[in-house]
C-alpha atoms as a PDB file:
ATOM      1  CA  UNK A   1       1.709  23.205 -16.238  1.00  0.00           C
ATOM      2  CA  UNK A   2       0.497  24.796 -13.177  1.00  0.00           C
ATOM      3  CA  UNK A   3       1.136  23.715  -9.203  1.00  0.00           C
ATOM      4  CA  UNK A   4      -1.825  21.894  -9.323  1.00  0.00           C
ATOM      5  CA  UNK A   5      -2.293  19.643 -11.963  1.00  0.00           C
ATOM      6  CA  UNK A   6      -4.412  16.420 -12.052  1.00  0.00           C
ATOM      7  CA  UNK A   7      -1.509  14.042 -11.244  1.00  0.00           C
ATOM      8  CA  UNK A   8      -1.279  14.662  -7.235  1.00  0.00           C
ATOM      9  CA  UNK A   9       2.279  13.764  -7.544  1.00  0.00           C
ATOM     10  CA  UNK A  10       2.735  17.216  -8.894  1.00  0.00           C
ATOM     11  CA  UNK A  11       1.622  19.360  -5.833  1.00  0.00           C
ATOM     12  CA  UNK A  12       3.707  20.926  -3.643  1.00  0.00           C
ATOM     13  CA  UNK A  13       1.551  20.816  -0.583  1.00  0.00           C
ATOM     14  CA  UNK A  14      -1.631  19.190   0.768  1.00  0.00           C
ATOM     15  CA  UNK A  15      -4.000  17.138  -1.520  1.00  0.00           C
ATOM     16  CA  UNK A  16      -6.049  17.353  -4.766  1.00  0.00           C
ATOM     17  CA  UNK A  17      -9.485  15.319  -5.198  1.00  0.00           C
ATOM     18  CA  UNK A  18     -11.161  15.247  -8.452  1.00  0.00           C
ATOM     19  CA  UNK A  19     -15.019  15.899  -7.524  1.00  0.00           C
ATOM     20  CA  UNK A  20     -17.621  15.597 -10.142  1.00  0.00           C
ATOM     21  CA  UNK A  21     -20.185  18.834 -11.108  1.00  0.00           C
ATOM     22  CA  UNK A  22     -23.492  17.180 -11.643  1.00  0.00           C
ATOM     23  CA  UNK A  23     -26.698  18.499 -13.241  1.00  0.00           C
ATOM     24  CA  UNK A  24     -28.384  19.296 -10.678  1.00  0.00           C
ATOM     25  CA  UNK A  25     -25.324  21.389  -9.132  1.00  0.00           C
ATOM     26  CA  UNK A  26     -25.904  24.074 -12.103  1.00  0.00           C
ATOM     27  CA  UNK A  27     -28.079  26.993 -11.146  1.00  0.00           C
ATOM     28  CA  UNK A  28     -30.647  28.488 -14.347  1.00  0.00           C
ATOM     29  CA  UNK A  29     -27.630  29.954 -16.136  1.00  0.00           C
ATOM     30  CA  UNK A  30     -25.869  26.449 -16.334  1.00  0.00           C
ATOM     31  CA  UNK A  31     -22.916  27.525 -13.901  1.00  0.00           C
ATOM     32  CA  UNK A  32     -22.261  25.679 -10.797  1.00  0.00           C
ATOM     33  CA  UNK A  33     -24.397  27.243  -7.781  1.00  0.00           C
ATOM     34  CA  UNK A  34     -22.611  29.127  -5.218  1.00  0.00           C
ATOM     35  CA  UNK A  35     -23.981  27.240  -2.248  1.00  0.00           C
ATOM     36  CA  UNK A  36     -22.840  23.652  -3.878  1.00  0.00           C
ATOM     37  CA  UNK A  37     -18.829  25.302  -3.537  1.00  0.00           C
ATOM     38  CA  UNK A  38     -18.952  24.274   0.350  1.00  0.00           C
ATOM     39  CA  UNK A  39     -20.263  20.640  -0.297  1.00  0.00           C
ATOM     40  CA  UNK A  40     -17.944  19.905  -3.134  1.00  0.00           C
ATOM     41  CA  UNK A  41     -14.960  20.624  -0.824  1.00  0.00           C
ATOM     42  CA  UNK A  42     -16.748  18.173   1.887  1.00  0.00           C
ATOM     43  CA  UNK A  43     -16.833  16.057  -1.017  1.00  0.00           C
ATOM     44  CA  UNK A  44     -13.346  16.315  -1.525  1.00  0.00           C
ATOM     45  CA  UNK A  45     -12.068  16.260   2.481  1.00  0.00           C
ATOM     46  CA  UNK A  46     -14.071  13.212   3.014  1.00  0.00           C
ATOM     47  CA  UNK A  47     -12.609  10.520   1.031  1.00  0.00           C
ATOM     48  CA  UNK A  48      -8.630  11.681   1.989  1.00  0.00           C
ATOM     49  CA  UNK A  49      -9.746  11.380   5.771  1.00  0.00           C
ATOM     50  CA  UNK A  50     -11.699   8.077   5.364  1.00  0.00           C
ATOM     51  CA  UNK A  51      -8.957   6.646   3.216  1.00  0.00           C
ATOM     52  CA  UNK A  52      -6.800   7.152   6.596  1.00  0.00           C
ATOM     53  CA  UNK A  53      -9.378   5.840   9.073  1.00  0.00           C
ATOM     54  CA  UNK A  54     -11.401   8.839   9.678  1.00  0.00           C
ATOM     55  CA  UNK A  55     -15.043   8.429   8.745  1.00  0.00           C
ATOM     56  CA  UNK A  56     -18.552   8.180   9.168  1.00  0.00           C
ATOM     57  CA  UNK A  57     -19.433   4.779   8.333  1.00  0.00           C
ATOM     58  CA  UNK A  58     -22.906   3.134   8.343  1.00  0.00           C
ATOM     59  CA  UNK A  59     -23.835   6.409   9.818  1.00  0.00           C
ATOM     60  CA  UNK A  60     -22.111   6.784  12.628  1.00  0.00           C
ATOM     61  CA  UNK A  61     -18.233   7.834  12.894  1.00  0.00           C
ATOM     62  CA  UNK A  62     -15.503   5.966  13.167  1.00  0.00           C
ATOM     63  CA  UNK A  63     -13.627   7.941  14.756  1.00  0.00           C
ATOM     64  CA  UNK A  64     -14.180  10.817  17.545  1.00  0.00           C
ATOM     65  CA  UNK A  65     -12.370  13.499  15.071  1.00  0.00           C
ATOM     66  CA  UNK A  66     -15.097  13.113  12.620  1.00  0.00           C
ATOM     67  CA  UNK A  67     -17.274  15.478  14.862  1.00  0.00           C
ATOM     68  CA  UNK A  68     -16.268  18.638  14.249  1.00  0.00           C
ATOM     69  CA  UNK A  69     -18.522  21.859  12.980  1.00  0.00           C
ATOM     70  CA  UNK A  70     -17.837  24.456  10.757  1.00  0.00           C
ATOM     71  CA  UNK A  71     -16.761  27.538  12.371  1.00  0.00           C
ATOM     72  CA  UNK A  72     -15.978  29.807   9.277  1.00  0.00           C
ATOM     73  CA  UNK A  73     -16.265  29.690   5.610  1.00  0.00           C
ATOM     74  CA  UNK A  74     -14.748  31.921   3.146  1.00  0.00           C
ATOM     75  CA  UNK A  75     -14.686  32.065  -0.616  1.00  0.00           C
ATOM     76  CA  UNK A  76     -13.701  34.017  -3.656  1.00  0.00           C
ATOM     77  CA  UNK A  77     -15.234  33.287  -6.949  1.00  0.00           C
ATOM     78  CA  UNK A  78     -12.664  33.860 -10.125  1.00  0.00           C
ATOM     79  CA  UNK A  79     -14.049  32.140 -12.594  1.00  0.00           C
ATOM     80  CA  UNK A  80     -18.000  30.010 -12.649  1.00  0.00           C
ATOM     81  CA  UNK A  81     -17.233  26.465 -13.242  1.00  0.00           C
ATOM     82  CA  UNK A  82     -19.788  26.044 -16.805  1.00  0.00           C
ATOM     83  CA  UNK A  83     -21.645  22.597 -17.035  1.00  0.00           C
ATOM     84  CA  UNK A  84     -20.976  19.092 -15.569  1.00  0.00           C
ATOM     85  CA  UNK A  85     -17.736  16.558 -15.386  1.00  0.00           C
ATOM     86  CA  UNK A  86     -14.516  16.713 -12.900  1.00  0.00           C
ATOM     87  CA  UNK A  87     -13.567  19.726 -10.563  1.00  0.00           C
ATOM     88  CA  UNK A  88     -10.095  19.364  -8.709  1.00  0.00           C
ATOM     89  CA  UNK A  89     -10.418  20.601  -5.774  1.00  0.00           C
ATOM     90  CA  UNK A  90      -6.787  21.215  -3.940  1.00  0.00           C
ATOM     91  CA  UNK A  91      -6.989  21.584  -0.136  1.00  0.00           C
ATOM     92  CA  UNK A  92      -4.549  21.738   2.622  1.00  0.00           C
ATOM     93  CA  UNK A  93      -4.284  22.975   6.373  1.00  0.00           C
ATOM     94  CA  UNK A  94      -2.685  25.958   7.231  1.00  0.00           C
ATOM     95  CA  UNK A  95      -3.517  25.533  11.016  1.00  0.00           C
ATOM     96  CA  UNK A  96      -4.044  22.758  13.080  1.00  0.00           C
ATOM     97  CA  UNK A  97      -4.184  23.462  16.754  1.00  0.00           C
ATOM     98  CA  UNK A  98      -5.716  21.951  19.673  1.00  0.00           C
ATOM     99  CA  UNK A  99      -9.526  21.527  19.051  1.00  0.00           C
ATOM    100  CA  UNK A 100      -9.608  23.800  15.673  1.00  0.00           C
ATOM    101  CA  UNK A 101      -8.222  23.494  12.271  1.00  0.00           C
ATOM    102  CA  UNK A 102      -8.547  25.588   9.067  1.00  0.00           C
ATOM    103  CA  UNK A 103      -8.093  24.427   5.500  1.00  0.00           C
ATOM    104  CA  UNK A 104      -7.471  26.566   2.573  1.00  0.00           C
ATOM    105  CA  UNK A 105      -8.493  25.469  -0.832  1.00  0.00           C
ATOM    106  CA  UNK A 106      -8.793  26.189  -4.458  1.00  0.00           C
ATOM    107  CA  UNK A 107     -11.375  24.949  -7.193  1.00  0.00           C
ATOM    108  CA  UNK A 108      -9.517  24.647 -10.338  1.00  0.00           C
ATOM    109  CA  UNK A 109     -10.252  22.892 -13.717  1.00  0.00           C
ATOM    110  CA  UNK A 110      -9.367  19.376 -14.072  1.00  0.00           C
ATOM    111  CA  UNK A 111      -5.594  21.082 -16.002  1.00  0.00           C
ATOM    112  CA  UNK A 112      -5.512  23.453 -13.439  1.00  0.00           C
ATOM    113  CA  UNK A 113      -5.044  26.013 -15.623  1.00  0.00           C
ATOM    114  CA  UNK A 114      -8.344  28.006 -14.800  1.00  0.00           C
ATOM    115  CA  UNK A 115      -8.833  28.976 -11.062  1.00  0.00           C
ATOM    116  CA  UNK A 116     -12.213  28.815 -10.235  1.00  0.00           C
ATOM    117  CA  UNK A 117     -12.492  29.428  -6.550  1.00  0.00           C
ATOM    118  CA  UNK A 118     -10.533  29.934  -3.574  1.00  0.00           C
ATOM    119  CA  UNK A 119     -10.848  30.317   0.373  1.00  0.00           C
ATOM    120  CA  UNK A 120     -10.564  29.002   3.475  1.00  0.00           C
ATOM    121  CA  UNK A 121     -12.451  26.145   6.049  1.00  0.00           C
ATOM    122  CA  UNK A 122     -12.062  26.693   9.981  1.00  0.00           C
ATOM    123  CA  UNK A 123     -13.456  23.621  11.710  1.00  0.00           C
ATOM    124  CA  UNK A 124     -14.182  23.140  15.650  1.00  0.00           C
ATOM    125  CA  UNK A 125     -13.640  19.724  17.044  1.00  0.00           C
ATOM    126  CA  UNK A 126     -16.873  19.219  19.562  1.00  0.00           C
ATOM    127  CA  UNK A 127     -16.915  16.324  22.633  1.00  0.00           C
ATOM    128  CA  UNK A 128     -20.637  14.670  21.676  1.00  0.00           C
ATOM    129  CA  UNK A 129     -21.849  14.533  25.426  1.00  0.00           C
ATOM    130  CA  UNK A 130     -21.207  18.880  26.031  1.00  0.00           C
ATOM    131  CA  UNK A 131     -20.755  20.185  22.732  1.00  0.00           C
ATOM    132  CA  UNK A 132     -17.803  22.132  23.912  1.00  0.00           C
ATOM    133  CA  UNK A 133     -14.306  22.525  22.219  1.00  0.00           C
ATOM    134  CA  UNK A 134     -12.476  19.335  23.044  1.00  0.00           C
ATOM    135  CA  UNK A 135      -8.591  18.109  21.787  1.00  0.00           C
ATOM    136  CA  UNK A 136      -8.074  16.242  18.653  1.00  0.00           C
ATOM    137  CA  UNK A 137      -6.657  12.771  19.174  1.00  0.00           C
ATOM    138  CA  UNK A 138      -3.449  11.557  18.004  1.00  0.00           C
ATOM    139  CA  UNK A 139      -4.575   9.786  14.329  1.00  0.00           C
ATOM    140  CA  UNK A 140      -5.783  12.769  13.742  1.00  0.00           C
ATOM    141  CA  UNK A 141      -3.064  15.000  14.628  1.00  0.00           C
ATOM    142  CA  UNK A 142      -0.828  12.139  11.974  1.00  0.00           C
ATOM    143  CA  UNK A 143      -3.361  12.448   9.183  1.00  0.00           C
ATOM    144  CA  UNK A 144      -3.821  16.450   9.675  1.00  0.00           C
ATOM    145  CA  UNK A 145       0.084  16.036   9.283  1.00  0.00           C
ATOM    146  CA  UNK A 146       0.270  15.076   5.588  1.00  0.00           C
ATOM    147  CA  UNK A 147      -1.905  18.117   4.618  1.00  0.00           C
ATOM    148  CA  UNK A 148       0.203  20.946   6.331  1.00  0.00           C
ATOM    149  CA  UNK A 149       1.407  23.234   4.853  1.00  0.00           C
ATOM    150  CA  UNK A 150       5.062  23.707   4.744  1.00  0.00           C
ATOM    151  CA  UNK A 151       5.609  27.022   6.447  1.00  0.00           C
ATOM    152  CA  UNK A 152       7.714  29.648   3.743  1.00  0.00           C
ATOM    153  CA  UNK A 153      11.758  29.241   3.868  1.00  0.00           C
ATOM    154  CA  UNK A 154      12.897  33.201   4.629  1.00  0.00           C
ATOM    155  CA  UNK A 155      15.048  34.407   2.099  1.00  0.00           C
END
């Protein structure tokens, strides 16, 4: 069994969502489209944060952390993701500083034996009124703790 199975209880670090491929996520060859990688990984964040208080809800957030913008995306494609049903997607933060924050994730296969995608998130925290850079607040800060990456134990 790999690190990142589908029983979270089983991962070493950060947090593993089960995110379903639908139809009209395949592109002509029946493999999940390369644009719809980004949106199952929002797919994925959103429920952990919302589960812990930090959402959008009724349209409008709940809390001032949900405003943040994507600064950066990065991906690697290993292996296409062929037809419909579960994705786990694992996800964790390996920075979180005072307005910015990048994930790192992988797309795996519901065993996660196959790796089907990996890369990194960097997201901006923005005050509403100026649109500037502006601190995260302390839930977040607790939340953003859970998904941290432990930092490597020198040998």
């Amino acid at each position: 069994m790999s690190r990142t199975t589908v029983d979270r209880t089983t991962v070493e670090f950060g947090h593993v969502e089960h995110v379903p491929v639908h139809f009209d996520d395949l592109d002509a060859m029946g493999i999940l489209h390369n644009a719809r990688y980004a949106v199952l990984l929002e797919r994925a964040l959103t429920p952990y944060w919302a589960e812990r208080g930090i959402a959008f809800q009724a349209g409008r957030h709940s809390a001032p952390d949900v405003f943040h913008a994507v600064r950066e995306f990065t991906i690697t494609y290993r292996a296409p993701v062929t037809g419909t049903g579960p994705v786990a997607v694992h996800f964790w933060l390996d920075h979180f500083g005072t307005s910015s924050a990048r994930y790192a994730f992988e797309f795996r296969s519901v065993d996660g034996e196959t790796l089907h995608a990996d890369g990194t998130r960097s997201i901006v925290r923005l005050d509403p009124s100026t649109m500037r850079p502006t601190a995260w607040t302390e839930a977040a800060r607790t939340v953003a703790a859970t998904l941290l990456r432990p930092a490597p134990v020198p040998a």
